[in-house]
Protein backbone atom coordinates (compact mmCIF):
# COMPACT_ATOMS: atom_id res chain seq x y z
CA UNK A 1 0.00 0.00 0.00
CA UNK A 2 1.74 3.17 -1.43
CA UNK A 3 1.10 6.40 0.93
CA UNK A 4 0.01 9.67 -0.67
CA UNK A 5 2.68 12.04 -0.81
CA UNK A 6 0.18 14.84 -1.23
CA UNK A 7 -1.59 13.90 1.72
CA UNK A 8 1.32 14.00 3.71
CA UNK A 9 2.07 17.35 2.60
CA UNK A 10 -1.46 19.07 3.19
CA UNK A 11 -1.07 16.90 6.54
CA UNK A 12 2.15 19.08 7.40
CA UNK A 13 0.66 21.95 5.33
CA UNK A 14 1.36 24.69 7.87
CA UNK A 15 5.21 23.29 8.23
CA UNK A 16 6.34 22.99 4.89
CA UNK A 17 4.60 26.14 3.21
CA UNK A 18 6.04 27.97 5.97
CA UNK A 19 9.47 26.77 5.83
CA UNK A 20 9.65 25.93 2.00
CA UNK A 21 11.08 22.18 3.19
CA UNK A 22 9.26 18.91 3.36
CA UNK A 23 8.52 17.18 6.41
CA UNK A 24 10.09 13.86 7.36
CA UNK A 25 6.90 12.14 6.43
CA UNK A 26 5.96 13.79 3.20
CA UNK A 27 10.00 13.44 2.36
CA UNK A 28 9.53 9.69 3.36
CA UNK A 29 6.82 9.23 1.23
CA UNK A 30 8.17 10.99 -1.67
CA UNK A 31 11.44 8.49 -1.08
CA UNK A 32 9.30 5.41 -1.51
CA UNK A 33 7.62 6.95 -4.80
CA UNK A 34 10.88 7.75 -6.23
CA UNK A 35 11.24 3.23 -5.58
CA UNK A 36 7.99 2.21 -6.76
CA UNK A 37 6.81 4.48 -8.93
CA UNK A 38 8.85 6.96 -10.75
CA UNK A 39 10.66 3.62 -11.90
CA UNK A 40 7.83 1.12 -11.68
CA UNK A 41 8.58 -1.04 -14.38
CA UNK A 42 12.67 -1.37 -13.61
CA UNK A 43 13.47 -4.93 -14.95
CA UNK A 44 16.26 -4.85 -13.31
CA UNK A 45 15.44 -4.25 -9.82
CA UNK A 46 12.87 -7.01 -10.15
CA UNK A 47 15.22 -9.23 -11.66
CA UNK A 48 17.83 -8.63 -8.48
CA UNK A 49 14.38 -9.19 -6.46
CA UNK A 50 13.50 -12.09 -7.90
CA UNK A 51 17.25 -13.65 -7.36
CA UNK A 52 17.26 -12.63 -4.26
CA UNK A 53 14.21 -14.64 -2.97
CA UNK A 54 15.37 -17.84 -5.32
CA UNK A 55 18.23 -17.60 -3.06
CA UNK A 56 16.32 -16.87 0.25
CA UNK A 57 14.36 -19.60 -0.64
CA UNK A 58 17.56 -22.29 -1.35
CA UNK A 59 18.99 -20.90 1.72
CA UNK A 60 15.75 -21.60 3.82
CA UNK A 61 15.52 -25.09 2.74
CA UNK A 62 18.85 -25.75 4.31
CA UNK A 63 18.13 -23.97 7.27
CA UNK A 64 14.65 -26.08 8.38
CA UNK A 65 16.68 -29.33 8.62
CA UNK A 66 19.22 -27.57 10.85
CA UNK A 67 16.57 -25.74 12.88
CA UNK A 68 13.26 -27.73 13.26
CA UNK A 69 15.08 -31.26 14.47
CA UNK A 70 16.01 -31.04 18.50
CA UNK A 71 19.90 -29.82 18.64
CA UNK A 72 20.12 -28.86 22.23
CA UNK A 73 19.62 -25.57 23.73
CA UNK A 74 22.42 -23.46 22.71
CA UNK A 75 22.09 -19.94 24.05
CA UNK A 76 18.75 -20.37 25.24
CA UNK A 77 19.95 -22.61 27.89
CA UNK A 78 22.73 -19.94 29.01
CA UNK A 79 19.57 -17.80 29.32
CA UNK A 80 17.74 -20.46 31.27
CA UNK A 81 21.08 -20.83 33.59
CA UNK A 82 21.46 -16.91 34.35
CA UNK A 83 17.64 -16.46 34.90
CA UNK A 84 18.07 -19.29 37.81
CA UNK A 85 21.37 -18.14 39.22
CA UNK A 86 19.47 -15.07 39.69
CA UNK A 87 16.81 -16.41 41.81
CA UNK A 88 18.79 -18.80 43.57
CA UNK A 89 20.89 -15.25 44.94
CA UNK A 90 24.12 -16.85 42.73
CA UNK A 91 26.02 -14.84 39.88
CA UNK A 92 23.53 -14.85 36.74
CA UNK A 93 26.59 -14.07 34.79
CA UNK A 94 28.91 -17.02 35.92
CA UNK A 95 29.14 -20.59 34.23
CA UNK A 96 26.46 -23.64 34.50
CA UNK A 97 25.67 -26.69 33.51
CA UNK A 98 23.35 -25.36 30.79
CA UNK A 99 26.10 -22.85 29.36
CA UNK A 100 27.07 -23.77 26.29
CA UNK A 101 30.53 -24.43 24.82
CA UNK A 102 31.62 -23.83 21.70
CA UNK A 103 34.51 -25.72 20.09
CA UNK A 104 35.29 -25.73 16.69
CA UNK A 105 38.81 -25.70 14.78
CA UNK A 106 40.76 -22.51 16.15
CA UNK A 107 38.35 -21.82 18.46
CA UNK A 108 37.43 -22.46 21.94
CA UNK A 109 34.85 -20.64 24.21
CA UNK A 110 32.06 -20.76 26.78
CA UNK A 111 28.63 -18.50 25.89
CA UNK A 112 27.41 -17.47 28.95
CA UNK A 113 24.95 -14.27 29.31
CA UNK A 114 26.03 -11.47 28.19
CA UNK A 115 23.07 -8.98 27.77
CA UNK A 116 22.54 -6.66 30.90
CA UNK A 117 21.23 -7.48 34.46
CA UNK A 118 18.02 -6.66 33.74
CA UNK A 119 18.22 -9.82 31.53
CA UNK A 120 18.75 -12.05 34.30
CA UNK A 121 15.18 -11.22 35.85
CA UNK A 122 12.89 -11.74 32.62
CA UNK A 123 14.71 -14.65 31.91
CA UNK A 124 13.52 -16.26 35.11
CA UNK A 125 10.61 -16.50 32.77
CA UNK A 126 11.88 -19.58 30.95
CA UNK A 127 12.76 -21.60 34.09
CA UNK A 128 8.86 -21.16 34.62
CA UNK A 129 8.76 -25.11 32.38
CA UNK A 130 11.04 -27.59 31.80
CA UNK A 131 13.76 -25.94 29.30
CA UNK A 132 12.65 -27.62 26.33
CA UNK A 133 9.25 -27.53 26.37
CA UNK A 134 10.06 -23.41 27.34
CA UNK A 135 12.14 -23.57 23.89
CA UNK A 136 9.84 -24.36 22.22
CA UNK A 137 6.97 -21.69 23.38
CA UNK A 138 10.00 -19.27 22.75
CA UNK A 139 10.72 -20.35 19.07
CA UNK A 140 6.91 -19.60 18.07
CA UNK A 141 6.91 -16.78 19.91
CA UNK A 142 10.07 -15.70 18.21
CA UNK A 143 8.42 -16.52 14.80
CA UNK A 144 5.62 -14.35 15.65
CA UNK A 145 7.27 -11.12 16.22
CA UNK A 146 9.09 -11.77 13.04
CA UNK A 147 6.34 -12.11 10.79
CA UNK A 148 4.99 -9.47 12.37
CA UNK A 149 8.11 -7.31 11.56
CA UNK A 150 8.25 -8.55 7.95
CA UNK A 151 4.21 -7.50 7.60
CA UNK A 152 5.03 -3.81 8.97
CA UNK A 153 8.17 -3.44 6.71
CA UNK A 154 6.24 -4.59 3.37
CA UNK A 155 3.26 -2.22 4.26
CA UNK A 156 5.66 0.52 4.54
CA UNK A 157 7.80 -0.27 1.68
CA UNK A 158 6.48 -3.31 -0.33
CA UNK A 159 3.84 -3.08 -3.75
CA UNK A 160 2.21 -5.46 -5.13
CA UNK A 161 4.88 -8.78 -6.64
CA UNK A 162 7.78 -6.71 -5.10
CA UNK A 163 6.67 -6.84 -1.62
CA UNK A 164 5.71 -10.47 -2.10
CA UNK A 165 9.48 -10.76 -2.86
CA UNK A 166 10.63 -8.14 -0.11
CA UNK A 167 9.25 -10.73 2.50
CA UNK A 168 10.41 -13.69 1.04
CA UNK A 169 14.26 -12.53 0.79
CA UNK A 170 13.35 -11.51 4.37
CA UNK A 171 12.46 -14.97 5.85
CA UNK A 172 15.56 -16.09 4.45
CA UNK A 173 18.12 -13.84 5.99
CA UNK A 174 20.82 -15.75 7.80
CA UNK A 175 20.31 -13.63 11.06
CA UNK A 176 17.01 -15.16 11.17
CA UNK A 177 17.75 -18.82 11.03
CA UNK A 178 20.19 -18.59 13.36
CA UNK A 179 18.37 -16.88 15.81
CA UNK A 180 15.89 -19.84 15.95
CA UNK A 181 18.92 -21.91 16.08
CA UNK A 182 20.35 -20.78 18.92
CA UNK A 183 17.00 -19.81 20.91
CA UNK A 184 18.09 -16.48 20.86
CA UNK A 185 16.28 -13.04 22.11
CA UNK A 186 16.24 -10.79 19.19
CA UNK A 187 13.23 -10.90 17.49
CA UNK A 188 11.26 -9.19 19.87
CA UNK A 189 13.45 -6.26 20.18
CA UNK A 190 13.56 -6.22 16.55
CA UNK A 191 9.68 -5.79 16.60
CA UNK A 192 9.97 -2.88 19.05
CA UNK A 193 12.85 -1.22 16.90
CA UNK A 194 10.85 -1.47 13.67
CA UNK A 195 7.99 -0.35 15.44
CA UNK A 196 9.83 2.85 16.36
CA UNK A 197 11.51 3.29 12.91
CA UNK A 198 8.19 3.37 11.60
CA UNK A 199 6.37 5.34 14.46
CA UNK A 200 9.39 8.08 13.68
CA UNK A 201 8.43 8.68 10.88
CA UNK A 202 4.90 9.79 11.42
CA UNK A 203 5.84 11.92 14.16
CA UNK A 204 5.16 9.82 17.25
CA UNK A 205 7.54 10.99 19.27
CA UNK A 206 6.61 9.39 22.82
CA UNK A 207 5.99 6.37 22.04
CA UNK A 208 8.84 5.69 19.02
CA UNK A 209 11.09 6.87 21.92
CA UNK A 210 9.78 4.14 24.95
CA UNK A 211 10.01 1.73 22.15
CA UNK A 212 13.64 2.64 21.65
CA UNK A 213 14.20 2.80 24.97
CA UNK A 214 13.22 -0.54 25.87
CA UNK A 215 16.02 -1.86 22.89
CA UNK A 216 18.33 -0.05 24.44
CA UNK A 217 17.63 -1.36 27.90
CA UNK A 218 18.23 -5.28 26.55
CA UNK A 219 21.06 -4.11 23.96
CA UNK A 220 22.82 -1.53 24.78
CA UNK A 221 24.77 -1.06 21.71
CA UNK A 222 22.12 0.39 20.49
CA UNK A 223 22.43 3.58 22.33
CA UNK A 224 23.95 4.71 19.57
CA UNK A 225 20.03 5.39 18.28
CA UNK A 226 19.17 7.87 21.03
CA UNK A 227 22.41 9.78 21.11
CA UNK A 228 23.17 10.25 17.11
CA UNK A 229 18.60 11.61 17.20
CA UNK A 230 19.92 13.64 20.04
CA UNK A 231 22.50 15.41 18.39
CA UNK A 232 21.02 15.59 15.11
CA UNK A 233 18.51 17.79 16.86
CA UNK A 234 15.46 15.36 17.37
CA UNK A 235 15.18 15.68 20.84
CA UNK A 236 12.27 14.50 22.46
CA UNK A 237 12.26 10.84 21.03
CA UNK A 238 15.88 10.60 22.33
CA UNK A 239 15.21 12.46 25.89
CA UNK A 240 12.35 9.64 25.64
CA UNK A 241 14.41 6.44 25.25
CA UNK A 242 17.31 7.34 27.13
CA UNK A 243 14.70 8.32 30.15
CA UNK A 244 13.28 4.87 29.56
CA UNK A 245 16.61 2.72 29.08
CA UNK A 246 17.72 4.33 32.68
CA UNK A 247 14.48 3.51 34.43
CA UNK A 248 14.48 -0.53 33.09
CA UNK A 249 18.05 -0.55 34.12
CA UNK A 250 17.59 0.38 37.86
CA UNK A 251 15.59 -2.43 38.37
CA UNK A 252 17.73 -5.32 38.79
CA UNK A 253 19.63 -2.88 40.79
CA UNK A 254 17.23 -2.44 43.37
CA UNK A 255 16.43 -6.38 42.72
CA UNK A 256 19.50 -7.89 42.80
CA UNK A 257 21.72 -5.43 44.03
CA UNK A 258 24.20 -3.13 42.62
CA UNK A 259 26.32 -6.06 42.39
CA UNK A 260 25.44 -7.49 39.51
CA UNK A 261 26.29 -4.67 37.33
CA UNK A 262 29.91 -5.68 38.59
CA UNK A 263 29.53 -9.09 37.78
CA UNK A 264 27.91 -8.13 34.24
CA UNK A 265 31.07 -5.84 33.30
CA UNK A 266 33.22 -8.26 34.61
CA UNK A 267 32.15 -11.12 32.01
CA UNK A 268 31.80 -7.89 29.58
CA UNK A 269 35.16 -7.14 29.94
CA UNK A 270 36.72 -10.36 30.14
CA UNK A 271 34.82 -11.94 26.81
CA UNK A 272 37.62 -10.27 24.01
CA UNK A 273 38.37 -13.58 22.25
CA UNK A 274 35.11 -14.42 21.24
CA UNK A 275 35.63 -11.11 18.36
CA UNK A 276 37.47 -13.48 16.27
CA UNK A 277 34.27 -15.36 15.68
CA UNK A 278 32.96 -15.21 11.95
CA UNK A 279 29.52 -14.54 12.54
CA UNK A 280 30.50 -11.09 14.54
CA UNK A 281 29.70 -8.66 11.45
CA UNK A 282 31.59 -5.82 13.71
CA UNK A 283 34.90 -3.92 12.87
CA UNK A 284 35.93 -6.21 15.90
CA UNK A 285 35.69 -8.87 14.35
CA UNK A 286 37.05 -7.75 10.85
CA UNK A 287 39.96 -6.32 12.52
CA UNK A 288 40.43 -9.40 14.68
CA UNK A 289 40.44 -12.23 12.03
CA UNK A 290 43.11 -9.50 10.42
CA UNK A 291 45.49 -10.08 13.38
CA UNK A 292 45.35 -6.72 14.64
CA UNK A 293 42.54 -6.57 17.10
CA UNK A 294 43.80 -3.65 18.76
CA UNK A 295 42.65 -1.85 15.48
CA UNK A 296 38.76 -3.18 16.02
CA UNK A 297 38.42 -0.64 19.17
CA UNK A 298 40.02 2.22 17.53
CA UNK A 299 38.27 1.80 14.14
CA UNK A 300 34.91 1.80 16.03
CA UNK A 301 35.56 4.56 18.48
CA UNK A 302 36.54 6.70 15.25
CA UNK A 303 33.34 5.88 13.67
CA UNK A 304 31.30 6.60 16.88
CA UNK A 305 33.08 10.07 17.13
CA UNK A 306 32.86 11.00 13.16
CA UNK A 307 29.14 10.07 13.40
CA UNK A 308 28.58 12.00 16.37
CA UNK A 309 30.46 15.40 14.89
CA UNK A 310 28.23 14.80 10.83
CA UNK A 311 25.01 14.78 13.34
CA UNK A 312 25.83 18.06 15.52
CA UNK A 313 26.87 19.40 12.46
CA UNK A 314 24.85 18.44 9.53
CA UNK A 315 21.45 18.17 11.45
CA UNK A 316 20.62 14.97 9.58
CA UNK A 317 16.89 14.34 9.13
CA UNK A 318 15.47 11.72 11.96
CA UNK A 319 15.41 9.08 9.35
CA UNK A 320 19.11 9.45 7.68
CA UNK A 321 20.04 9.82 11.58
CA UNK A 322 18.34 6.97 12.65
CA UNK A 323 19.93 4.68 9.62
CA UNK A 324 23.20 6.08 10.22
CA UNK A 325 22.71 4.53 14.21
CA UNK A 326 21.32 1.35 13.59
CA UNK A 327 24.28 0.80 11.24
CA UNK A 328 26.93 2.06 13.64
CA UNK A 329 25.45 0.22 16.53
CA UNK A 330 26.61 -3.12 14.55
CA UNK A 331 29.44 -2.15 13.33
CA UNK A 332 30.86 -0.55 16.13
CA UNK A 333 30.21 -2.46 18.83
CA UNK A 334 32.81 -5.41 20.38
CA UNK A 335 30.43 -8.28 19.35
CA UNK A 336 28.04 -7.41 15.81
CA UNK A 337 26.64 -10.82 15.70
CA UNK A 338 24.64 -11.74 12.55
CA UNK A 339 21.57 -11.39 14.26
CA UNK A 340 22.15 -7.68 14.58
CA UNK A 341 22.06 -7.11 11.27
CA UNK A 342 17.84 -8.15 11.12
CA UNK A 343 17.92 -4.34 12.79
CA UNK A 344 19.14 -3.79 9.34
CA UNK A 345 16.18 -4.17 7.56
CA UNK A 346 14.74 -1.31 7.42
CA UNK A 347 18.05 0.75 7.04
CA UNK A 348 18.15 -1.66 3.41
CA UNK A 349 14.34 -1.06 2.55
CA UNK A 350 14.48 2.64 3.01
CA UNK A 351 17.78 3.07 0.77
CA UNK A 352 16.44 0.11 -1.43
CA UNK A 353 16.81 2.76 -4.49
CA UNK A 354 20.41 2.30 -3.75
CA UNK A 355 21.78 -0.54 -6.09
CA UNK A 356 24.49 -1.36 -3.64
CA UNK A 357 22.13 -2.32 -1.18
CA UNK A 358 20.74 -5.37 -3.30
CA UNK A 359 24.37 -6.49 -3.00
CA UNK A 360 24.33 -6.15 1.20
CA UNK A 361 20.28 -8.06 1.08
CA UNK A 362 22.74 -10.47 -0.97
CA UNK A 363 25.51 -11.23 1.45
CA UNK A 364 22.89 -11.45 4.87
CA UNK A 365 21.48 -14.29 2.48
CA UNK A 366 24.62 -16.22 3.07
CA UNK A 367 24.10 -19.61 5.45
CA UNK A 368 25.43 -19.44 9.08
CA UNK A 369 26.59 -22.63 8.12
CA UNK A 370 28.76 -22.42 5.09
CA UNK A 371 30.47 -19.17 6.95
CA UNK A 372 30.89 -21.18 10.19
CA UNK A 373 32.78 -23.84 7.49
CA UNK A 374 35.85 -20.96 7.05
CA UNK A 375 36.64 -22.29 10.45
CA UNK A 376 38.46 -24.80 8.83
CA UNK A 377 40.29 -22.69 6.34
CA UNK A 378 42.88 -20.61 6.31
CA UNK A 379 43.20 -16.76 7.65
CA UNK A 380 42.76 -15.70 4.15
CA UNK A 381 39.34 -17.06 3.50
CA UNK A 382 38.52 -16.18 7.10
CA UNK A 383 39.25 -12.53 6.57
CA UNK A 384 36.78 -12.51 3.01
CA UNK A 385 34.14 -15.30 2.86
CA UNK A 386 34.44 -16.26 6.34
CA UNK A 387 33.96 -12.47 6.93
CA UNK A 388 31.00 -11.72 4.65
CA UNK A 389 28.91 -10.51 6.84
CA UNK A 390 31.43 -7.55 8.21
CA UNK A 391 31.86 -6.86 4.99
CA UNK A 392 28.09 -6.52 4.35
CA UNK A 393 27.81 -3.97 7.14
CA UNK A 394 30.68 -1.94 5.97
CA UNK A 395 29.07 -1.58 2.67
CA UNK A 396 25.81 -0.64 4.31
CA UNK A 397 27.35 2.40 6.21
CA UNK A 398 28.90 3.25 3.08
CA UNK A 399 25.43 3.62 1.51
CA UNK A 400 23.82 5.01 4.60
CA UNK A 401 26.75 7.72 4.75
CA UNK A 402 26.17 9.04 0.61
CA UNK A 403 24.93 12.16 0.50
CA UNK A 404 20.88 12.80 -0.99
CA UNK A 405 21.22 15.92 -2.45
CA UNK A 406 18.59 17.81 -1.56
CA UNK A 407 17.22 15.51 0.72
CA UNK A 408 20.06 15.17 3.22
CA UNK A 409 18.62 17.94 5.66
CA UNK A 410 15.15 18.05 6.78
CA UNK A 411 13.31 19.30 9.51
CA UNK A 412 14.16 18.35 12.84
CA UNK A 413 11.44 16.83 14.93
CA UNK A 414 12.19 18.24 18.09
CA UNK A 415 9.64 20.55 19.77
């Protein structure tokens, strides 16, 4: 369903024919029918489509006989572990029968919890039923808030055979298979940060901002989101989330004491190795399967701090800001895994006019498996095929990053 560009111009009628600029919404809509309109018979673009989802759909059939058959609990049982330690008064962060271990060739390491103490309370939730049968409930619930994603993303930015294709290519994302795989968390948090993507750009400041907010609380990376809106100038939506984030986190403070924020940074701090692992899409990771992993934390703090100067600067519109931060909250942070780059997906559908994005959608395509396979390689094809997926990101910031023209300052939002 295509919005009306002119209605969301006489919406913001007062705005724009006062200032002579569009609003983010009209702009937005105007983006999509540049996409799917002023080109709507590109043969190309729906020949890349089409590929895409013949490959989404290969990669999916070798994905159901890795996911659906039982194969242990993987991270969800670290989850289960941490959410017990926690009620039992022991150190949710600290390693348990249920933790997994990882070995493969080259590589060695234990995957305990890592996401914030606020983790280790909901996750009490899964210890509520024997850890299977709580797997299970998980996975459909999982599935769920995915589909649900993929609806809102081809309403917004799918027409007609193309969004048919749009949510194809999307079901077979690596990122999403191995989520399911591994029992992980993300899904729902990617609902909530699609939710706010899209709730941004109609002007819903509150509530795109307690959406936000509540990522941040359960992935912290992603603070990048509410700082880069905050200096770009969009205030209140940032003010919001970071009022939010702070509240969620005090919790398991009061809870469990101030402790276990201790104990969190302490596994935080200690968990460097696990960079070198193929599937982290970060400039971590890149730089560590380089052999210079003292590069990953400079090359990401320089990114953090050029993004932050091109926002106080440049004012970027809430959209181009909030692309640029989802981005950056991958590639900068220690540990990108592939299932960060799902948060992605609407940073690719909104600059899908871009032909260099078809090429990222491409690369996320890629099987956990087959990159997992470099293991056994050498550095070389560790450092390109086994890397794909930092490579991907890169690209995508690239994109992100190229200027618009006219379109790469907008309003702010703040009020």
């Amino acid at each position: 369903m295509l919005l009306n560009p002119g209605a969301c111009l006489r919406k913001g009628a007062q705005g724009p024919q006062a200032t002579g600029r569009l609003t983010d919404a009209g702009a937005n809509a105007m983006t999509r029918v540049d996409m799917f309109e002023r080109y709507p018979a590109d043969p190309l673009r729906l020949a890349v489509m089409v590929m895409l989802a013949a490959a989404s759909v290969l990669a999916m059939t070798g994905e159901l006989g890795r996911v659906l058959p039982p194969h242990g609990l993987w991270d969800f049982g670290a989850f289960v572990a941490s959410g017990r330690a926690a009620a039992e008064g022991l150190d949710p962060y600290g390693i348990y029968p249920l933790t997994p271990h990882v070995v493969l060739p080259g590589f060695e390491s234990w995957n305990p919890n890592l996401n914030p103490p606020i983790s280790a309370l909901l996750f009490q939730l899964f210890d509520l039923a024997e850890p299977q049968a709580s797997l299970r409930v998980w996975l459909w619930i999982s599935v769920a808030c995915y589909l649900a994603t993929v609806v809102l993303l081809v309403r917004r930015y799918g027409q007609g055979i193309e969004g048919l294709l749009i949510a194809v290519w999307a079901f077979g994302l690596a990122g999403f298979w191995d989520t399911l795989f591994l029992g992980q968390i993300y899904l729902p948090l990617l609902l909530m940060a699609v939710g706010a993507w899209l709730l941004l750009e109609r002007q819903e400041l509150l509530w795109s901002g307690i959406l936000i907010g509540l990522v941040v609380a359960m992935k912290p990376n992603f603070l990048v989101w509410p700082v880069l809106l905050f200096l770009s100038g969009h205030r209140r939506p940032a003010l919001v989330s970071l009022a939010v984030a702070a509240a969620v986190s005090l919790i398991p403070a009061v809870v469990l004491g101030p402790g276990v924020y201790r104990q969190w940074l302490s596994l935080v701090a200690s968990d460097g190795e696990r960079a070198f692992f193929l599937t982290n899409a970060s400039l971590s990771g890149l730089a560590a399967r380089a052999g210079i992993p003292a590069a990953g934390t400079a090359l990401g703090a320089a990114l953090l701090l050029g993004l932050a100067a091109w926002a106080f600067r440049r004012r970027p519109a809430v959209m181009a800001a909030s692309s640029a931060a989802l981005v950056a909250s991958v590639l900068a942070s220690p540990l990108g895994w592939i299932h960060y780059t799902l948060f992605l997906l609407p940073v690719l559908l909104h600059h899908w006019d871009r032909r260099a994005m078809w090429v990222v959608g491409g690369l996320l395509v890629v099987p956990v498996p087959f990159v997992i396979d470099q293991f056994a390689a050498g550095s070389g094809a560790q450092l390109t095929i086994g890397s794909v997926y930092g490579w991907a990101v890169l690209l995508c910031i690239v994109v992100v990053m190229l200027p618009r023209g006219d379109r790469s300052r907008r309003a702010s939002l703040a009020t």
